[in-house]
PDB file of N, CA and C in Angstrom:
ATOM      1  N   UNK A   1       0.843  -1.187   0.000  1.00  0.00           N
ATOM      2  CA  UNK A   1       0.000   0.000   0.000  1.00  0.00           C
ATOM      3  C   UNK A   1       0.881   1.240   0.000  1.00  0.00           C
ATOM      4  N   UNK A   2       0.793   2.371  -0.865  1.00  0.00           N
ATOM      5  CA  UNK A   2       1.194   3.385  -0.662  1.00  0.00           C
ATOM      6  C   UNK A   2       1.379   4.176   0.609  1.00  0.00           C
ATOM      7  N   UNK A   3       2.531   4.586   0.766  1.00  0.00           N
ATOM      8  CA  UNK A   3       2.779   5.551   2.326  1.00  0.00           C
ATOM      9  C   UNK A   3       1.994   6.757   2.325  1.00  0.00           C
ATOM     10  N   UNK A   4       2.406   7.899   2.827  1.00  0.00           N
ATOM     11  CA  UNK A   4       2.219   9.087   3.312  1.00  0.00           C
ATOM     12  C   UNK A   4       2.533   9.558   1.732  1.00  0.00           C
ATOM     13  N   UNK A   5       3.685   9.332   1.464  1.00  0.00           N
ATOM     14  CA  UNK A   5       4.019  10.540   0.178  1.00  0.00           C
ATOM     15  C   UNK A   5       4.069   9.427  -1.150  1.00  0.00           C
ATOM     16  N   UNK A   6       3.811   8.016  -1.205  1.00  0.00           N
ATOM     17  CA  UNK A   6       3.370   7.726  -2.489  1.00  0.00           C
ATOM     18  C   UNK A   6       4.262   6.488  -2.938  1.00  0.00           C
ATOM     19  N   UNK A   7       5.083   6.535  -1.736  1.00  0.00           N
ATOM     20  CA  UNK A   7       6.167   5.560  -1.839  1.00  0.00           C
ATOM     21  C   UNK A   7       5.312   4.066  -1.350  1.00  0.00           C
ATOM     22  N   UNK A   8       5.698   2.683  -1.764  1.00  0.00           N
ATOM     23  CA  UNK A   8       5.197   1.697  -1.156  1.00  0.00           C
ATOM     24  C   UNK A   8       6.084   1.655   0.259  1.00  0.00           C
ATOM     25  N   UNK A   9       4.836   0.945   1.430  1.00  0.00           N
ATOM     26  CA  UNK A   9       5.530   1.451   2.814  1.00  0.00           C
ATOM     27  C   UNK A   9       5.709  -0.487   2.855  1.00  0.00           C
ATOM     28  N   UNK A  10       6.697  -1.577   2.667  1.00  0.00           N
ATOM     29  CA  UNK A  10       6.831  -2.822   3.250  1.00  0.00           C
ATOM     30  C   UNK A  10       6.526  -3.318   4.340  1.00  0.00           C
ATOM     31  N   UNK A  11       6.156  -2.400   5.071  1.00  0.00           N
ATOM     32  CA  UNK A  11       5.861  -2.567   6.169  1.00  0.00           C
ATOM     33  C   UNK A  11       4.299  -3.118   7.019  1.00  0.00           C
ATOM     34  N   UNK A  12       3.800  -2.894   5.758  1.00  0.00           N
ATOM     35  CA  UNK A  12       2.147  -2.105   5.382  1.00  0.00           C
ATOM     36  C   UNK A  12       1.725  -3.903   5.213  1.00  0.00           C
ATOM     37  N   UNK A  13       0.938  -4.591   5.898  1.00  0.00           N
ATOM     38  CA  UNK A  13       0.655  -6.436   5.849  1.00  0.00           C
ATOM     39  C   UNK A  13      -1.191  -5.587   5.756  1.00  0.00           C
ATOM     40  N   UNK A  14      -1.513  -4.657   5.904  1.00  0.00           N
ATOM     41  CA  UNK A  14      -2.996  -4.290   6.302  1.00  0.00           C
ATOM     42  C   UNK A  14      -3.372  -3.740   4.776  1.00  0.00           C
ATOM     43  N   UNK A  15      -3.448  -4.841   4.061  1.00  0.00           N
ATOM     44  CA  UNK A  15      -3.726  -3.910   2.905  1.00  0.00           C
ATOM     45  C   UNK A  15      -5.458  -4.006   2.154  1.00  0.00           C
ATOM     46  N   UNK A  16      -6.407  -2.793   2.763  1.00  0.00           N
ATOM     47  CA  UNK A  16      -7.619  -3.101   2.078  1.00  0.00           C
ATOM     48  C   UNK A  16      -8.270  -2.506   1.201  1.00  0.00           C
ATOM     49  N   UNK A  17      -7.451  -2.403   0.545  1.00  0.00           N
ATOM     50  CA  UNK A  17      -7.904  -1.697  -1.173  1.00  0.00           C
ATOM     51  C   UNK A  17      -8.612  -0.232  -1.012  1.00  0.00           C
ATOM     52  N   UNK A  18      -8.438   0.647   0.042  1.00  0.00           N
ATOM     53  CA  UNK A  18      -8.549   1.779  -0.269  1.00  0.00           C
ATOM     54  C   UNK A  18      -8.136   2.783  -0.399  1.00  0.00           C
ATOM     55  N   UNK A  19      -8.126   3.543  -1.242  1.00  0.00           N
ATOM     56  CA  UNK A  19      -7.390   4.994  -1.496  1.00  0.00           C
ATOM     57  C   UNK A  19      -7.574   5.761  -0.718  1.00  0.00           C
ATOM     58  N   UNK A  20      -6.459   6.731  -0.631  1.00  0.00           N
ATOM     59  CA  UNK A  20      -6.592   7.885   0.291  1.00  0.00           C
ATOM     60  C   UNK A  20      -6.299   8.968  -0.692  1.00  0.00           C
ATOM     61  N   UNK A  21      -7.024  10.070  -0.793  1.00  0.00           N
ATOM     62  CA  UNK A  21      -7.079  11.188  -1.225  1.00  0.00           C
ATOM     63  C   UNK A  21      -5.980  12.676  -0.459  1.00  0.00           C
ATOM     64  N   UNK A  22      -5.315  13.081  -0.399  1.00  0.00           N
ATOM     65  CA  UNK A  22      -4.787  14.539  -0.132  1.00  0.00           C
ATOM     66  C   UNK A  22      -5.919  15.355  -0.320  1.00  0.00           C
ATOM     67  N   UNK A  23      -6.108  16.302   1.018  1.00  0.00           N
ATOM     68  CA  UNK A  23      -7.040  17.185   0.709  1.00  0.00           C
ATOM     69  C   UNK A  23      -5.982  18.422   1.263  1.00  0.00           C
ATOM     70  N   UNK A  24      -5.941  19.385   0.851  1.00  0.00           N
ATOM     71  CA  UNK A  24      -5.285  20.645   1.474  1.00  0.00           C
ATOM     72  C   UNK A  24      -6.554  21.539   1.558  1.00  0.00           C
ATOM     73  N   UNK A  25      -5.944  22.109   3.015  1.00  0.00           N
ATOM     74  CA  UNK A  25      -7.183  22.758   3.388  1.00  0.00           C
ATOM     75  C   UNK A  25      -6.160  24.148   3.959  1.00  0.00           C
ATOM     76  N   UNK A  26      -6.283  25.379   4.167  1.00  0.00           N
ATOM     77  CA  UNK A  26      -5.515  26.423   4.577  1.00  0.00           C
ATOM     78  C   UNK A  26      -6.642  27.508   5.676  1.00  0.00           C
ATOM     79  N   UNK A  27      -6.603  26.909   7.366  1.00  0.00           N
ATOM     80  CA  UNK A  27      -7.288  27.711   8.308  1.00  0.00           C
ATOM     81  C   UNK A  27      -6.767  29.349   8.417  1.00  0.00           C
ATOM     82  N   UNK A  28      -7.834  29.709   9.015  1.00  0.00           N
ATOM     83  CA  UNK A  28      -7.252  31.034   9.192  1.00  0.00           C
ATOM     84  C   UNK A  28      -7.778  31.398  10.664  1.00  0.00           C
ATOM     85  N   UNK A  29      -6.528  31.663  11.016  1.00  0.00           N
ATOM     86  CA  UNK A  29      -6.901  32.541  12.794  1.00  0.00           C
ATOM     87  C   UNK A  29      -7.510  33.634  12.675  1.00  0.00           C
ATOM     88  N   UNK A  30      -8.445  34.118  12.963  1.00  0.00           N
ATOM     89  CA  UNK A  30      -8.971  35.400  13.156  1.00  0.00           C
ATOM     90  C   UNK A  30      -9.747  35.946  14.223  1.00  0.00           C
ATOM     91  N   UNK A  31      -9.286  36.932  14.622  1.00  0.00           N
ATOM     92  CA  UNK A  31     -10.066  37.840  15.777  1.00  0.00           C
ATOM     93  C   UNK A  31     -11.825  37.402  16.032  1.00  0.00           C
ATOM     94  N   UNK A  32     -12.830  36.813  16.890  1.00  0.00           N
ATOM     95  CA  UNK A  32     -14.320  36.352  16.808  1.00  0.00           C
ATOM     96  C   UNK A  32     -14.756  37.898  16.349  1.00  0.00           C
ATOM     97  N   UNK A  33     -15.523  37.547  15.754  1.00  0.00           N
ATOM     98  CA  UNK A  33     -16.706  38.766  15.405  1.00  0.00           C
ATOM     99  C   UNK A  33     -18.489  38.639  15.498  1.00  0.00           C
ATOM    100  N   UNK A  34     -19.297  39.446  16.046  1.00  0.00           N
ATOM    101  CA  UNK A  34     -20.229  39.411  16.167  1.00  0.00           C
ATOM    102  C   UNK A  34     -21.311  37.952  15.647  1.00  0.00           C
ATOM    103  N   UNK A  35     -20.661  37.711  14.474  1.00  0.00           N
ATOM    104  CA  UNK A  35     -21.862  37.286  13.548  1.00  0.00           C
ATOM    105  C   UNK A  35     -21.518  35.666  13.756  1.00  0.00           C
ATOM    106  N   UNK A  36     -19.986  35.729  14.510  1.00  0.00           N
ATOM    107  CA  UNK A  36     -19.150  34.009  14.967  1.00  0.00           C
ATOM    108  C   UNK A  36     -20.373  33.333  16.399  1.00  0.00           C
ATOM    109  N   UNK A  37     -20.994  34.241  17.053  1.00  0.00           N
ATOM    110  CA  UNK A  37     -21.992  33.932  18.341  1.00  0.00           C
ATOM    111  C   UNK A  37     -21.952  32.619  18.444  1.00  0.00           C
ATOM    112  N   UNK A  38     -23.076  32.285  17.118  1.00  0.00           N
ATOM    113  CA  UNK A  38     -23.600  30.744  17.086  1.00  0.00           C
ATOM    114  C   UNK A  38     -22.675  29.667  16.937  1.00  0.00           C
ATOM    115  N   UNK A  39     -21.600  30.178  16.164  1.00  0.00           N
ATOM    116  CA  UNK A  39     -20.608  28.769  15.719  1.00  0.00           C
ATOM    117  C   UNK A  39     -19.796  28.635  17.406  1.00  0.00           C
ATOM    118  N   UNK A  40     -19.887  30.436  18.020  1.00  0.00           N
ATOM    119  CA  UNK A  40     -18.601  29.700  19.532  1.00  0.00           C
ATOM    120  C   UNK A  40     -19.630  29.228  20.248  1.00  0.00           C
ATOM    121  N   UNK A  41     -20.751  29.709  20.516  1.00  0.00           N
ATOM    122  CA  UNK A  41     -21.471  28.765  21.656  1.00  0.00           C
ATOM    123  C   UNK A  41     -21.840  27.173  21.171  1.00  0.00           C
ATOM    124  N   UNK A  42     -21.846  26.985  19.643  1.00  0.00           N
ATOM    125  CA  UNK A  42     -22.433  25.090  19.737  1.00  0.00           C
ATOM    126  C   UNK A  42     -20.921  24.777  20.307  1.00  0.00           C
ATOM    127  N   UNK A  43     -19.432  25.375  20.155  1.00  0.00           N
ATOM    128  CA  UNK A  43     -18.245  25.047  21.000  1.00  0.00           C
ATOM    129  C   UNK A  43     -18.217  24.781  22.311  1.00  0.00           C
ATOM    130  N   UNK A  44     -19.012  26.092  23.069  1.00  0.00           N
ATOM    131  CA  UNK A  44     -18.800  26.070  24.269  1.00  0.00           C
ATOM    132  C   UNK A  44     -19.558  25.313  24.936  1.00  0.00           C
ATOM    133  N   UNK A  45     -21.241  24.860  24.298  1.00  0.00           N
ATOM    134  CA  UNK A  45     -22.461  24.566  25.291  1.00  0.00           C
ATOM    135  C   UNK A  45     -21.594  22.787  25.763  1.00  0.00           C
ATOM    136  N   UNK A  46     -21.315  22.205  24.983  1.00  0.00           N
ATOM    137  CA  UNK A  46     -20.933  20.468  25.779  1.00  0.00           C
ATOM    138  C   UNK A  46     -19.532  21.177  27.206  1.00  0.00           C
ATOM    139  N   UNK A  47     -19.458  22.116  27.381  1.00  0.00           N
ATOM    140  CA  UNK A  47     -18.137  21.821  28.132  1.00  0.00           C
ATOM    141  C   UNK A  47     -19.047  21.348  29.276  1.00  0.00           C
ATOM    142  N   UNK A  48     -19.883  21.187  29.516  1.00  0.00           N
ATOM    143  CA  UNK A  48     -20.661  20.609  31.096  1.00  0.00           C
ATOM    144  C   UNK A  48     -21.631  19.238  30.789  1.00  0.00           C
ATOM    145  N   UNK A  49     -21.172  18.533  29.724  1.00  0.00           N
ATOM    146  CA  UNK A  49     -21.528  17.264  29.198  1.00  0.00           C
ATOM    147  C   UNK A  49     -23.003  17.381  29.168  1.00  0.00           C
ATOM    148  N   UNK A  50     -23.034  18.304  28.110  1.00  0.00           N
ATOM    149  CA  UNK A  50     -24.890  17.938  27.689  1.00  0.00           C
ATOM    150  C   UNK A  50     -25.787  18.723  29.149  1.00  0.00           C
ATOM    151  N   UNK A  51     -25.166  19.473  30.003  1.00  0.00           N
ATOM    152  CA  UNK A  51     -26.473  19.633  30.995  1.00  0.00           C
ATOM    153  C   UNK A  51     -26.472  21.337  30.637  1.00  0.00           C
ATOM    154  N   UNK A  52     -27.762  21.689  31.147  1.00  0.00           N
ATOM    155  CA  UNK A  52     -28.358  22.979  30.473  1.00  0.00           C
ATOM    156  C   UNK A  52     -27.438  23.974  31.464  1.00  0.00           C
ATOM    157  N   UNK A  53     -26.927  25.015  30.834  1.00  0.00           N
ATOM    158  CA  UNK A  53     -25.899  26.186  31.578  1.00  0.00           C
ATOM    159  C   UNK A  53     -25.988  27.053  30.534  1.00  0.00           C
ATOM    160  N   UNK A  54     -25.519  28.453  30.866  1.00  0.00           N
ATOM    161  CA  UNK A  54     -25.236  29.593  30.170  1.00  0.00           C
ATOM    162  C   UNK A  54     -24.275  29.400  29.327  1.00  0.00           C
ATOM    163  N   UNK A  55     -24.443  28.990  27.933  1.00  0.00           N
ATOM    164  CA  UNK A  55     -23.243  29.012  26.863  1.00  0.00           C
ATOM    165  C   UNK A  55     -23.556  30.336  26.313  1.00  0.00           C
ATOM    166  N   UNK A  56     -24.370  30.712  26.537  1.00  0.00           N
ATOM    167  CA  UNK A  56     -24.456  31.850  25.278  1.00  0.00           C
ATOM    168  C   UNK A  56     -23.625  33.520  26.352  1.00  0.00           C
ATOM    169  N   UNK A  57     -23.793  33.097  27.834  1.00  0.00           N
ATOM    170  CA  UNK A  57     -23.396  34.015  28.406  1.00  0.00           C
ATOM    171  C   UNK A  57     -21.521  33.947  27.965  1.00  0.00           C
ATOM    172  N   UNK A  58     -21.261  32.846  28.155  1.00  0.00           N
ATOM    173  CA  UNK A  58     -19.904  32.973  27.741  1.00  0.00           C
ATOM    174  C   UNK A  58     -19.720  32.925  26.339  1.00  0.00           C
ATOM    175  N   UNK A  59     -20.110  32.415  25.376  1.00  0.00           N
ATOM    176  CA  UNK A  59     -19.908  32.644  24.298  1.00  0.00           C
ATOM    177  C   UNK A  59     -19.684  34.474  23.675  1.00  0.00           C
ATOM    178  N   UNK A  60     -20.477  35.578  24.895  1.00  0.00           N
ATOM    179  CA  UNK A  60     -20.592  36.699  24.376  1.00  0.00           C
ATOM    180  C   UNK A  60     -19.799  37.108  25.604  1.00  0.00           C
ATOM    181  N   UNK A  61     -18.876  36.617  26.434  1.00  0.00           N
ATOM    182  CA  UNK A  61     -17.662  37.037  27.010  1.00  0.00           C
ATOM    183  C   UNK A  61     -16.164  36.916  25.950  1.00  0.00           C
ATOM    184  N   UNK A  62     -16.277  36.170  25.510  1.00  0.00           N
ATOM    185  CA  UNK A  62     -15.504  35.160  24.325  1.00  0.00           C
ATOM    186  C   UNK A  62     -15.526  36.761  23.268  1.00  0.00           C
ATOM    187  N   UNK A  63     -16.742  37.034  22.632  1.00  0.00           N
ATOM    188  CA  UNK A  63     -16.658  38.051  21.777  1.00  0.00           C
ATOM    189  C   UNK A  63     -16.416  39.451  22.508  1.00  0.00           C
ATOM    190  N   UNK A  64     -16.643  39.789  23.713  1.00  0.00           N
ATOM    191  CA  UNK A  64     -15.934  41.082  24.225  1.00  0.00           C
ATOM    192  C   UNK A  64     -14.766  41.284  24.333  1.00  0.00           C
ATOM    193  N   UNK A  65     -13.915  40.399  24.667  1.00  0.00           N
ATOM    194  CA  UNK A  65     -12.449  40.344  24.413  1.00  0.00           C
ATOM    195  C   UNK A  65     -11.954  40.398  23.267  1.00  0.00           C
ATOM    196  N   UNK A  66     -12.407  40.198  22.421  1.00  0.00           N
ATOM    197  CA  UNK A  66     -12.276  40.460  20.777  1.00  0.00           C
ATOM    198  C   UNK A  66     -11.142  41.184  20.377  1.00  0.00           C
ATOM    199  N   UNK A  67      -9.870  40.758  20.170  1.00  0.00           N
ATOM    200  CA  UNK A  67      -8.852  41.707  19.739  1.00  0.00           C
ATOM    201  C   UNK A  67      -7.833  41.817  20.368  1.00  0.00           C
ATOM    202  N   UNK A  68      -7.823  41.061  21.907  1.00  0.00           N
ATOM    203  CA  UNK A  68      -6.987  41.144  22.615  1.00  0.00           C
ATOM    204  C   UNK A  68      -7.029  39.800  22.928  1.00  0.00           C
ATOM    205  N   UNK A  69      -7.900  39.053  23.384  1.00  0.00           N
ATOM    206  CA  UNK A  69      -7.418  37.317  23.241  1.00  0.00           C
ATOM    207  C   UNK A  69      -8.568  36.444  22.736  1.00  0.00           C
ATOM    208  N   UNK A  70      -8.374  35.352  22.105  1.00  0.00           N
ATOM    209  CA  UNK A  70      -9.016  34.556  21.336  1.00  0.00           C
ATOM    210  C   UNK A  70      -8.781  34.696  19.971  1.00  0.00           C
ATOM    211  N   UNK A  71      -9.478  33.537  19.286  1.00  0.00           N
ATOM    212  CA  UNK A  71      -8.912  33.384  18.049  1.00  0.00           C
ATOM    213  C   UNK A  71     -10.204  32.674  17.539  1.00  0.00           C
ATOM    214  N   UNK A  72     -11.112  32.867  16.443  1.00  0.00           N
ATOM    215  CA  UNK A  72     -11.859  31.679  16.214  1.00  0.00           C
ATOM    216  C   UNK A  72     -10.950  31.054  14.942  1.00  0.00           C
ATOM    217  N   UNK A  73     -11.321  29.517  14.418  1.00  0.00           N
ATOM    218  CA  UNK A  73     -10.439  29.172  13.109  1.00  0.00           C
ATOM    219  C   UNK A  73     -11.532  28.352  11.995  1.00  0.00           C
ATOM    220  N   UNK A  74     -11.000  29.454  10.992  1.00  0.00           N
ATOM    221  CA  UNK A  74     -12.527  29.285   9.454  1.00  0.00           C
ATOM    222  C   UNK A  74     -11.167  28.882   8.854  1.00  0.00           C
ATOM    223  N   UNK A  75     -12.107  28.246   7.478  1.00  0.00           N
ATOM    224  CA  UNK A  75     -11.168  27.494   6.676  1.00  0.00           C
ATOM    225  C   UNK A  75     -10.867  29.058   5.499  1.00  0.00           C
ATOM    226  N   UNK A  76     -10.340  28.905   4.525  1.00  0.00           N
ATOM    227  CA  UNK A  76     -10.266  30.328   4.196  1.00  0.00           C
ATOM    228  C   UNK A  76     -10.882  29.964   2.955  1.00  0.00           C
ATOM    229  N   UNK A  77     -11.605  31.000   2.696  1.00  0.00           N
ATOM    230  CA  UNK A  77     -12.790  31.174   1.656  1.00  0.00           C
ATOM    231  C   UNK A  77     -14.115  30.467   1.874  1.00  0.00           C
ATOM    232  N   UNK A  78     -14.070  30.266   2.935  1.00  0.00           N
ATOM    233  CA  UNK A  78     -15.087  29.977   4.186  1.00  0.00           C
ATOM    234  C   UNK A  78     -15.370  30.587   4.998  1.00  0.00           C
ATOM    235  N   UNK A  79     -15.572  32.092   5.318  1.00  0.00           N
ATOM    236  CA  UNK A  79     -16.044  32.998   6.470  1.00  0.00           C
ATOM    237  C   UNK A  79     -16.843  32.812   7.525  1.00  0.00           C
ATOM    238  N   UNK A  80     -18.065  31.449   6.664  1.00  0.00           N
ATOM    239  CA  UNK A  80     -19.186  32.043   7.468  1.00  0.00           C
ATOM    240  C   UNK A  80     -18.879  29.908   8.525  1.00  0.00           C
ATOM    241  N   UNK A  81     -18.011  29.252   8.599  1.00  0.00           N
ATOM    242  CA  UNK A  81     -18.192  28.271   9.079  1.00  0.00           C
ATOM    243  C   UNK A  81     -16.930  28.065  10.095  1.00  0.00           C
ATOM    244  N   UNK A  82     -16.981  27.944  10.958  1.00  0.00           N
ATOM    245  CA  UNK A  82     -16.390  27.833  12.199  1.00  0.00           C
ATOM    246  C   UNK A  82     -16.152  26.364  13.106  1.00  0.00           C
ATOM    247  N   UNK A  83     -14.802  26.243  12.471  1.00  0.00           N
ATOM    248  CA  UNK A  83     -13.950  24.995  12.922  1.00  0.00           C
ATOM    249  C   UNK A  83     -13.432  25.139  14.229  1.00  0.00           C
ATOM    250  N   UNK A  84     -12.959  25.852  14.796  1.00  0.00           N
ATOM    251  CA  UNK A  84     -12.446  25.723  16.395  1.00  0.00           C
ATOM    252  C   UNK A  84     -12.726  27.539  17.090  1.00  0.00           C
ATOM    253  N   UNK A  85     -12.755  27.177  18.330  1.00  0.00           N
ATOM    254  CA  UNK A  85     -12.715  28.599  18.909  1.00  0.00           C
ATOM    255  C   UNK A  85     -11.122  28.229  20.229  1.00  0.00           C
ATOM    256  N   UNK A  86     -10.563  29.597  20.175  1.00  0.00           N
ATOM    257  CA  UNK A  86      -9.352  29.673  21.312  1.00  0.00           C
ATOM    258  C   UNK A  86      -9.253  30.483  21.922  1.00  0.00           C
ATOM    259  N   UNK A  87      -9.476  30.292  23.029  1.00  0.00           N
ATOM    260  CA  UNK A  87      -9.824  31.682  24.189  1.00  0.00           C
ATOM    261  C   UNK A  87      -9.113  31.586  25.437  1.00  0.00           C
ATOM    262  N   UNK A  88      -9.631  32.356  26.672  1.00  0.00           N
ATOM    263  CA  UNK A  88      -8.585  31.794  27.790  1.00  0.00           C
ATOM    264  C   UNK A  88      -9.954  33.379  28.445  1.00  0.00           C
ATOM    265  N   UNK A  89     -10.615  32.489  29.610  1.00  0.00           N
ATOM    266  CA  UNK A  89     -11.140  33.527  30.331  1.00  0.00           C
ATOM    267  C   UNK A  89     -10.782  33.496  31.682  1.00  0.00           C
ATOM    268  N   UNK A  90     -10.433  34.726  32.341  1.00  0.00           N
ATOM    269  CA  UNK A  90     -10.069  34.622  33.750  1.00  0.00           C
ATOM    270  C   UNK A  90     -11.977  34.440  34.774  1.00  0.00           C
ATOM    271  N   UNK A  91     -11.990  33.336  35.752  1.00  0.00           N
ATOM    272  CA  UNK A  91     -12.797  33.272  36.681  1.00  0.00           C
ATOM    273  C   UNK A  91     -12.927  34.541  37.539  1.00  0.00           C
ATOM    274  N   UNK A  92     -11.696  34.959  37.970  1.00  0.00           N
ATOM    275  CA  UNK A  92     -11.539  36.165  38.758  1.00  0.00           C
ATOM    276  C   UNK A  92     -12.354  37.276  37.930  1.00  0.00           C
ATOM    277  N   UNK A  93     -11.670  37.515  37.198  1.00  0.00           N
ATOM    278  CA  UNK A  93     -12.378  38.762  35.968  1.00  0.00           C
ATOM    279  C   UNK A  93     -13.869  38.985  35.919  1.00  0.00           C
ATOM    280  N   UNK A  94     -14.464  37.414  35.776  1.00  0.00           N
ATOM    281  CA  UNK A  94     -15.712  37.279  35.330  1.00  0.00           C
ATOM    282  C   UNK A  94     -16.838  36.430  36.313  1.00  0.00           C
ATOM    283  N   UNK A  95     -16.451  37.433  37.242  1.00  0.00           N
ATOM    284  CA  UNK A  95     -17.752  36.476  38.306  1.00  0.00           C
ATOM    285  C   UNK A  95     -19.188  37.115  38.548  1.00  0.00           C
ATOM    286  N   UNK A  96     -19.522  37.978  37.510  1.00  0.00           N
ATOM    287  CA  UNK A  96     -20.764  38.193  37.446  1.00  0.00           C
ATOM    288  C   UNK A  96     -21.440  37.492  36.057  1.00  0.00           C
ATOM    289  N   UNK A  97     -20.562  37.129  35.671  1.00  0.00           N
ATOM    290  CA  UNK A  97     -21.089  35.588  34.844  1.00  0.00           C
ATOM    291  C   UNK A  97     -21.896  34.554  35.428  1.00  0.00           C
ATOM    292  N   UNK A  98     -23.393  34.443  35.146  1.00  0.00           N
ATOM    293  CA  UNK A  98     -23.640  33.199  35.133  1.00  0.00           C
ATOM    294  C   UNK A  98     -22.998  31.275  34.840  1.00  0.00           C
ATOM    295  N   UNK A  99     -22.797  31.843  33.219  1.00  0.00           N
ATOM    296  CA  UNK A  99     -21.800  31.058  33.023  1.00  0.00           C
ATOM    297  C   UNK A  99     -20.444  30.193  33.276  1.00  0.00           C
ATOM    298  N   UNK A 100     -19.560  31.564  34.191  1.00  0.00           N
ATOM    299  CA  UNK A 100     -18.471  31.070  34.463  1.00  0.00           C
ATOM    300  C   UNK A 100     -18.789  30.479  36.068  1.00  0.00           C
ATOM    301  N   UNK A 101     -19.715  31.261  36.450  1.00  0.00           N
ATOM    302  CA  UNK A 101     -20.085  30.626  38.159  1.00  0.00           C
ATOM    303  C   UNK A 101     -20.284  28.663  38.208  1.00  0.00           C
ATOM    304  N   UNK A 102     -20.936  28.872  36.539  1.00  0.00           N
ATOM    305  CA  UNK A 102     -21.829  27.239  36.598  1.00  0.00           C
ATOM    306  C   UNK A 102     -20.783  26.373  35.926  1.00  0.00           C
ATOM    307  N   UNK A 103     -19.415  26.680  35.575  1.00  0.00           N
ATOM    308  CA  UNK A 103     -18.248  26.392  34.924  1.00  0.00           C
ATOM    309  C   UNK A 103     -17.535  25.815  36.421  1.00  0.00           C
ATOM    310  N   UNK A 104     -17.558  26.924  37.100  1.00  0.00           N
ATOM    311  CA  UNK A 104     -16.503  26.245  38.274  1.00  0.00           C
ATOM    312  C   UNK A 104     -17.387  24.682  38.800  1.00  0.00           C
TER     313      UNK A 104
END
């Protein structure tokens, strides 16, 4: 079976007749913006395994920081679809959060 780059790998006894395709894909980090809401909160709502909490309160802590920390990541020429969110919120900062109260 073909390796990684096209070479036969000898090593390879698992061989079940399927191809693998190369896809290149090129993300882009960018600052969250208003219209990102929905894509960071379906991110944020499982961090409490499925039970009902304020995602949307943090999801719109996530966008106030906007510019100074976080990152959401779209594929590029893809604006409107949202592959990961990267943030970092202080507890201290934000304890008139619902959200972050039901986090601890």
């Amino acid at each position: 079976a073909p390796g990684l780059h096209g070479e036969e790998d000898e090593g390879d006894s698992d061989n079940d007749g399927s191809d693998f395709d190369e896809l290149q894909v090129d993300f882009d980090f960018v600052n969250p913006r208003e219209e990102d809401f929905h894509g960071i909160k379906l991110f944020v709502k499982d961090l409490l395994d499925g039970e009902e909490w304020d995602a949307s309160g943090v999801a719109d802590l996530i966008l106030e920081q906007s510019g100074a920390v976080g990152s959401v990541i779209k594929v590029v020429d893809q604006p409107d679809d949202l592959y990961g969110v990267v943030s970092a919120l202080s507890f201290k900062r934000c304890t008139k959060s619902e959200g972050m109260r039901q986090l601890r």
